[in-house]
Protein backbone atom coordinates (compact mmCIF):
# COMPACT_ATOMS: atom_id res chain seq x y z
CA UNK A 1 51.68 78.04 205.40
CA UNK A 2 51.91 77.90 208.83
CA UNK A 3 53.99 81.10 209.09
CA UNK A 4 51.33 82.58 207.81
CA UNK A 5 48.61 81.32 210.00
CA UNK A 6 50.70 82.54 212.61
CA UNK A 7 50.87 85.58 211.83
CA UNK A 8 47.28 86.01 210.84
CA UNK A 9 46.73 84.71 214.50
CA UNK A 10 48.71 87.60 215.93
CA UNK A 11 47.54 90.25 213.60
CA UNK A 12 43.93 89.47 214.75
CA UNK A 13 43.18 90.86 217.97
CA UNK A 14 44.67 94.26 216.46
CA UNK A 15 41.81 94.12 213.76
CA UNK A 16 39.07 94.46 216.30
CA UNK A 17 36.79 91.70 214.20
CA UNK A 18 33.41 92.85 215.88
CA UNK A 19 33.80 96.95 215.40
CA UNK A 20 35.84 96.50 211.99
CA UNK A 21 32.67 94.84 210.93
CA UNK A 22 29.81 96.38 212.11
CA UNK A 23 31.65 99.64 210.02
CA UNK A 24 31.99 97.75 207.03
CA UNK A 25 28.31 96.93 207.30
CA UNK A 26 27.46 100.37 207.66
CA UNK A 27 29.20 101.45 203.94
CA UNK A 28 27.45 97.98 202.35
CA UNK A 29 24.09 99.36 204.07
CA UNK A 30 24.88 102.88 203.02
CA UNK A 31 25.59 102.02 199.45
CA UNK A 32 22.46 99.55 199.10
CA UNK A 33 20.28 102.18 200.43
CA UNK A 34 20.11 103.19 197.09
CA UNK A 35 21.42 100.46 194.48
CA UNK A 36 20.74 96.77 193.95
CA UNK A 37 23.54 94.65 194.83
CA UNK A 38 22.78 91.58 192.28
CA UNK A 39 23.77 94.32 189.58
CA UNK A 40 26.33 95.99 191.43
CA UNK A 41 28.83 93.18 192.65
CA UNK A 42 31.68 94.09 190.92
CA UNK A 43 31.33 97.75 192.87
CA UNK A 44 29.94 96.48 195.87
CA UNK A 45 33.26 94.25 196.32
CA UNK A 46 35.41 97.44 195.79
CA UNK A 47 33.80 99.09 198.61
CA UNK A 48 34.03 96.15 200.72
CA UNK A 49 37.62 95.69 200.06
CA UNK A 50 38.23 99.52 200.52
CA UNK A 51 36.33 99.54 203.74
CA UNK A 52 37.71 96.62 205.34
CA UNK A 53 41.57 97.76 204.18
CA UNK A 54 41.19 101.25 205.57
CA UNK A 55 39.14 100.75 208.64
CA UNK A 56 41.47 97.58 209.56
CA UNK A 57 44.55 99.57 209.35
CA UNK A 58 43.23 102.55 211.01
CA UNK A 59 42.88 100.21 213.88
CA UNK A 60 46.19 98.99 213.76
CA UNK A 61 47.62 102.16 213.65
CA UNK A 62 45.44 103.38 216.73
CA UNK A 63 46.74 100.50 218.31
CA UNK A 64 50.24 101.41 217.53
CA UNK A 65 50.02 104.82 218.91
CA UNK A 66 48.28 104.13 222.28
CA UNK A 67 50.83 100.53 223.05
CA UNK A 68 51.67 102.50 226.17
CA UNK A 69 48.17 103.54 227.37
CA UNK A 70 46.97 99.58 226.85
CA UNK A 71 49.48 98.40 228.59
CA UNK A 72 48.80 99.93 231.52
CA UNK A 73 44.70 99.00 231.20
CA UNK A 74 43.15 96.12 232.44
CA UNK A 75 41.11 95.21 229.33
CA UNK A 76 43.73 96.08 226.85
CA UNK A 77 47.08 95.18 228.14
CA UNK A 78 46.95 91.89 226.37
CA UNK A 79 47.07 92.86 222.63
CA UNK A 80 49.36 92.33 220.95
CA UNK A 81 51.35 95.62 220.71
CA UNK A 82 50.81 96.25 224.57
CA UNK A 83 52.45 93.28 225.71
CA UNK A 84 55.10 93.06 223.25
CA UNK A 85 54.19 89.83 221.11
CA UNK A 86 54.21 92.06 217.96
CA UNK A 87 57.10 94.36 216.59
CA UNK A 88 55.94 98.53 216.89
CA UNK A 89 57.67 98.90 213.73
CA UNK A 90 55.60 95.55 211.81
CA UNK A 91 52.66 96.84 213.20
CA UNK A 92 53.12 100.90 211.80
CA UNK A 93 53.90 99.01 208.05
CA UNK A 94 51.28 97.25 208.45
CA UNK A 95 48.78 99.47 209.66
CA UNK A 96 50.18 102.36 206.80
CA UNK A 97 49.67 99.58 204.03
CA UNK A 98 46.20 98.65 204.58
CA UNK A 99 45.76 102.41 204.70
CA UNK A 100 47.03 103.50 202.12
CA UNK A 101 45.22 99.78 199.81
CA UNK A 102 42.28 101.09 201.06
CA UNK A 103 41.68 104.67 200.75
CA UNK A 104 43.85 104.44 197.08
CA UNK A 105 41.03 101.63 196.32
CA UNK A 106 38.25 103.70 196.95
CA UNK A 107 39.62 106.50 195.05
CA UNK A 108 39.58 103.73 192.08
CA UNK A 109 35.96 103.36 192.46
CA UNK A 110 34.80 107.30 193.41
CA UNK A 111 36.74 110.00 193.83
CA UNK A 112 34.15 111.76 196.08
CA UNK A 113 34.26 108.45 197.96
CA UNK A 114 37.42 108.36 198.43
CA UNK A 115 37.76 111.51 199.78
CA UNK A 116 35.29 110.67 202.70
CA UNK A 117 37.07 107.44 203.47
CA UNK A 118 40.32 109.01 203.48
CA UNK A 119 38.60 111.79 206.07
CA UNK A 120 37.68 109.34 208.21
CA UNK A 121 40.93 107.24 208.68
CA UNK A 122 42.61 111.33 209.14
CA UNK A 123 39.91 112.09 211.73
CA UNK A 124 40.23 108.34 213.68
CA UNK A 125 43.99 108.34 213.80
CA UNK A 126 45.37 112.25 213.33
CA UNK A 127 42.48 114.25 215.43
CA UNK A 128 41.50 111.84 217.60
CA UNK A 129 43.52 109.33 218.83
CA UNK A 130 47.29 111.17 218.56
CA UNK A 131 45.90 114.49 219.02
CA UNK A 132 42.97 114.87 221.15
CA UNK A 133 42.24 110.94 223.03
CA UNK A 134 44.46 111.75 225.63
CA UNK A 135 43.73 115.52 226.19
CA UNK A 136 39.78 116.39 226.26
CA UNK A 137 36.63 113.66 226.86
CA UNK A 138 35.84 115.49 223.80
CA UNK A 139 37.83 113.72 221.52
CA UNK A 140 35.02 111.02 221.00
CA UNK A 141 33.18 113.96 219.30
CA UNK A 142 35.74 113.15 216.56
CA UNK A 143 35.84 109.21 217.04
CA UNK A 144 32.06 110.01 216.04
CA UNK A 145 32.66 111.77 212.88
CA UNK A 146 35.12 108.93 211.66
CA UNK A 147 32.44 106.13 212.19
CA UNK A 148 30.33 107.73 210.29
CA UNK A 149 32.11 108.30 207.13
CA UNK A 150 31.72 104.02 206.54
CA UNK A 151 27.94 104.97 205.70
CA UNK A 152 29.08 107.82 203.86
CA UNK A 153 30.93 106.76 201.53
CA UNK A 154 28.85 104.19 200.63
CA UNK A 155 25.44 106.20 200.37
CA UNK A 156 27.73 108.47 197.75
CA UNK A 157 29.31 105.92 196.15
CA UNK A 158 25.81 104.70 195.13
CA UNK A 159 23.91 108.33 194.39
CA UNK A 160 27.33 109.88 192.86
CA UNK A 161 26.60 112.85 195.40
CA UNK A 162 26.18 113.88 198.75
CA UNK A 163 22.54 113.90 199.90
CA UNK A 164 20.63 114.49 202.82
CA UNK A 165 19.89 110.94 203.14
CA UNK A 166 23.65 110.53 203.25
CA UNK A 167 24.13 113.11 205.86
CA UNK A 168 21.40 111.60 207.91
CA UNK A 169 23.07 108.35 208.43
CA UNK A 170 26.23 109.55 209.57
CA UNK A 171 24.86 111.72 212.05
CA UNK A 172 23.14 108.86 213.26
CA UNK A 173 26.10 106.75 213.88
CA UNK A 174 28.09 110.08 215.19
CA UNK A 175 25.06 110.44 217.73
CA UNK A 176 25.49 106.46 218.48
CA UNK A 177 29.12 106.84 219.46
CA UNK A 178 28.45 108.42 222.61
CA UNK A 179 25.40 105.77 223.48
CA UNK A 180 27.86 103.05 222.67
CA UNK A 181 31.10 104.27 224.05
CA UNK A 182 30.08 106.47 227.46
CA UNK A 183 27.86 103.51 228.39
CA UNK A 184 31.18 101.28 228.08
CA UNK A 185 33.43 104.28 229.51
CA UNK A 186 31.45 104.09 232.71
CA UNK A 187 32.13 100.30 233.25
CA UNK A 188 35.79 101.04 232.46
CA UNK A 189 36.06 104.23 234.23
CA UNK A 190 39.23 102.70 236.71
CA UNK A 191 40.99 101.67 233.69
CA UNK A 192 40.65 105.01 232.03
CA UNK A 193 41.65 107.11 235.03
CA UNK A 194 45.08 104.25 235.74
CA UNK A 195 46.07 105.41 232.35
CA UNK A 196 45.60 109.15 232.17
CA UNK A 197 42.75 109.01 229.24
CA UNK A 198 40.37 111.80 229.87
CA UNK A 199 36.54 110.94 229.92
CA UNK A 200 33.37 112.53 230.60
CA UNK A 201 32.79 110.75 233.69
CA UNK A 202 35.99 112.16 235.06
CA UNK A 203 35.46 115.44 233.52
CA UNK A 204 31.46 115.97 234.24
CA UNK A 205 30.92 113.60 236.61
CA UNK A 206 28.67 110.42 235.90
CA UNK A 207 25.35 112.12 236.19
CA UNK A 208 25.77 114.41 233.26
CA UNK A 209 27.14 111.67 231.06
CA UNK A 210 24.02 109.97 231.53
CA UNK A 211 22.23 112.31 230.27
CA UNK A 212 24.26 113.09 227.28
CA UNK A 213 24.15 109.56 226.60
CA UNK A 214 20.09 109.85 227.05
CA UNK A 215 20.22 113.18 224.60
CA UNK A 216 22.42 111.36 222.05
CA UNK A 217 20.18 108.05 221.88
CA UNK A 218 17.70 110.40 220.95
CA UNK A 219 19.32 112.36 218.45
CA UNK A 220 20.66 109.10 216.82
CA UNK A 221 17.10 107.71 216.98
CA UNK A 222 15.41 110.79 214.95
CA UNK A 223 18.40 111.06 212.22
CA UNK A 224 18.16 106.91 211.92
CA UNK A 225 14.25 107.49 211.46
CA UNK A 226 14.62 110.17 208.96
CA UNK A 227 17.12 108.81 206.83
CA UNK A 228 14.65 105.98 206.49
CA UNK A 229 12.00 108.14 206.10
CA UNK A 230 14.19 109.64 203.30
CA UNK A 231 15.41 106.66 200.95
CA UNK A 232 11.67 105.33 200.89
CA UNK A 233 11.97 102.09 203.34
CA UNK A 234 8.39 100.06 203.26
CA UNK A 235 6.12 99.97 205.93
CA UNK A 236 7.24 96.73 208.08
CA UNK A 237 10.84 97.88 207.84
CA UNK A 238 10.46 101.43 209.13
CA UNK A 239 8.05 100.80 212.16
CA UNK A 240 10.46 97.96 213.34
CA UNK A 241 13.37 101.08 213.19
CA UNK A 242 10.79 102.76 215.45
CA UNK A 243 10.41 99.87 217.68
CA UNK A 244 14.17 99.54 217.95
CA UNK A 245 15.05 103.39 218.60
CA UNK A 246 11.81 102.87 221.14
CA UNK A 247 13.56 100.78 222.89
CA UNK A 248 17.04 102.33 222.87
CA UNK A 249 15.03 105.40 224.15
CA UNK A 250 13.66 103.80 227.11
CA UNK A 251 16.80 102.03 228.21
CA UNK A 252 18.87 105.19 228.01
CA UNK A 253 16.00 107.15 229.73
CA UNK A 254 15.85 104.53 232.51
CA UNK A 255 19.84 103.94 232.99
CA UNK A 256 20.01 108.13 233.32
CA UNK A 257 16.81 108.23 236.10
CA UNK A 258 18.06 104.93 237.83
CA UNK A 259 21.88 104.33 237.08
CA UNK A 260 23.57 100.76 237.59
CA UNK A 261 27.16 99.58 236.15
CA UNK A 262 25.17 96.12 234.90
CA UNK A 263 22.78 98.43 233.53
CA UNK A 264 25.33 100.66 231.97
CA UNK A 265 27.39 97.27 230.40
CA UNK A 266 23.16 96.43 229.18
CA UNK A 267 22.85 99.76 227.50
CA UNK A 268 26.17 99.60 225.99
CA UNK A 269 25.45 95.65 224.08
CA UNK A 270 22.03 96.77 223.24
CA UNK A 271 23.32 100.40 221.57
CA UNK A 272 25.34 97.07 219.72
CA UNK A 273 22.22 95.57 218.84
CA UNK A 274 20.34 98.21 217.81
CA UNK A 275 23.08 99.86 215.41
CA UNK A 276 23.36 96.42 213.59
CA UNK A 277 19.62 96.12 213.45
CA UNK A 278 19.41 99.63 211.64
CA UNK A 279 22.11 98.92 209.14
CA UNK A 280 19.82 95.96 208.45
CA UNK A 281 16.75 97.48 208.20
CA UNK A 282 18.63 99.89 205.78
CA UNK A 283 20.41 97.04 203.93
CA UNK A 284 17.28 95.25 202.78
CA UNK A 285 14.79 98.23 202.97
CA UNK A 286 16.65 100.05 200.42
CA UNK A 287 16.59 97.70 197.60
């Protein structure tokens, strides 16, 4: 018993509990957009399960791959691959078996839904982090499209079909990647540049990614808006949506016109904040 505790102990920091679970809460909020949990456990656990599996051991495997570029950041040189206190080879088994349980899972419940959940562990680990993360800023383009197939798969898994709704929310959280990671790229622009990872604030210069941050807080706001707009959400729960993307407006607005690394750090919690607030707005306005 201990042995295991131990090695759920070391296995954690690879798991990345916060982002892991925000994700997983976007396919729940996704799938109760449109169906009642109470009568939908038994398929609302499956796409738990299949979503935590897949997404955890994407991570692990992303970890795996970039144990060299860690260890030579600041911020990431003490996980556990990076500094050596777990085995490459444990971690790549690992990481392929929660894979593989979790996109074979959601094929059990959908194969449309499986699909999308197998496209976004391809686009996280294959496009973006071996192929593209350390040779174009642009590669977040594709970290984008992976963190939105969560929501995805779980609007489809509930309509049995891809919908505009459906589209909608993943292009919001594609168009919230860029709030949420440029903001944090710009507070860990040394670390990027010691280890050779490409960003836009060493490619276009911090100015322009400002703005695009600015341009993608609004796109993300209007696609978060009419997805809600789209699956019905009352009253109450859609004008505190607008309050929310009013707010992430008007932070990214003033961060681009007067720039400051606390400010930047501010932005990137609050882009947090307001993601988790949306997927909660959508969890309990859809039902």
């Amino acid at each position: 018993m201990n042995r295991i505790t131990h090695h759920i102990k070391e296995y954690a920091p690879l798991l990345k509990g916060l982002q892991t679970s925000l994700l997983v809460f976007t396919g729940l909020a996704g799938y109760m957009s449109a169906r009642c949990p109470v009568l939908n456990l038994p398929t609302l656990a499956g796409l738990f399960f299949s979503l935590a599996a897949s997404i955890s051991g994407s991570t692990i495997l992303n970890m795996w791959w970039d144990r060299d570029i860690d260890a030579l950041m600041q911020r990431t040189c003490n996980r556990p691959l990076a500094s050596g206190k777990i085995p490459p080879r444990q971690a790549l088994v690992v990481g392929l078996l929660l894979s593989f349980l979790g996109v074979a899972g959601a094929f059990l419940l959908n194969p449309l839904t499986g699909l999308i959940i197998f496209s976004g562990l391809f686009f996280d680990v294959v496009i973006y982090t071996i192929l593209l993360k350390r040779r174009s800023c642009w590669s977040i383009l594709w970290g984008g499209i992976s963190g939105g197939m969560p929501i995805l798969a779980g609007r489809v898994l509930a309509v049995g079909a891809l919908d505009l709704v459906g589209v909608l929310l993943s292009l919001g959280i594609l168009f919230w990647i860029p709030t949420h990671i440029l903001s944090f790229s710009i507070r860990n622009a040394s670390d990027y540049q010691r280890a050779g990872v490409p960003t836009f604030v060493s490619a276009y210069g911090i100015h322009a990614t400002r703005l695009t941050i600015a341009i993608a807080s609004i796109l993300a706001s209007i696609a978060m808006v009419g997805a809600a707009i789209g699956i019905g959400i009352s009253w109450g729960y859609l004008r505190l949506l607008g309050v929310l993307s009013i707010g992430l407006l008007i932070y990214s607005v003033a961060e681009s016109v007067k720039p400051t690394e606390r400010g930047a750090f501010g932005l990137y919690k609050f882009a947090s904040l307001y993601m988790l607030s949306s997927m909660f707005v959508m969890f309990f306005g859809g039902v």
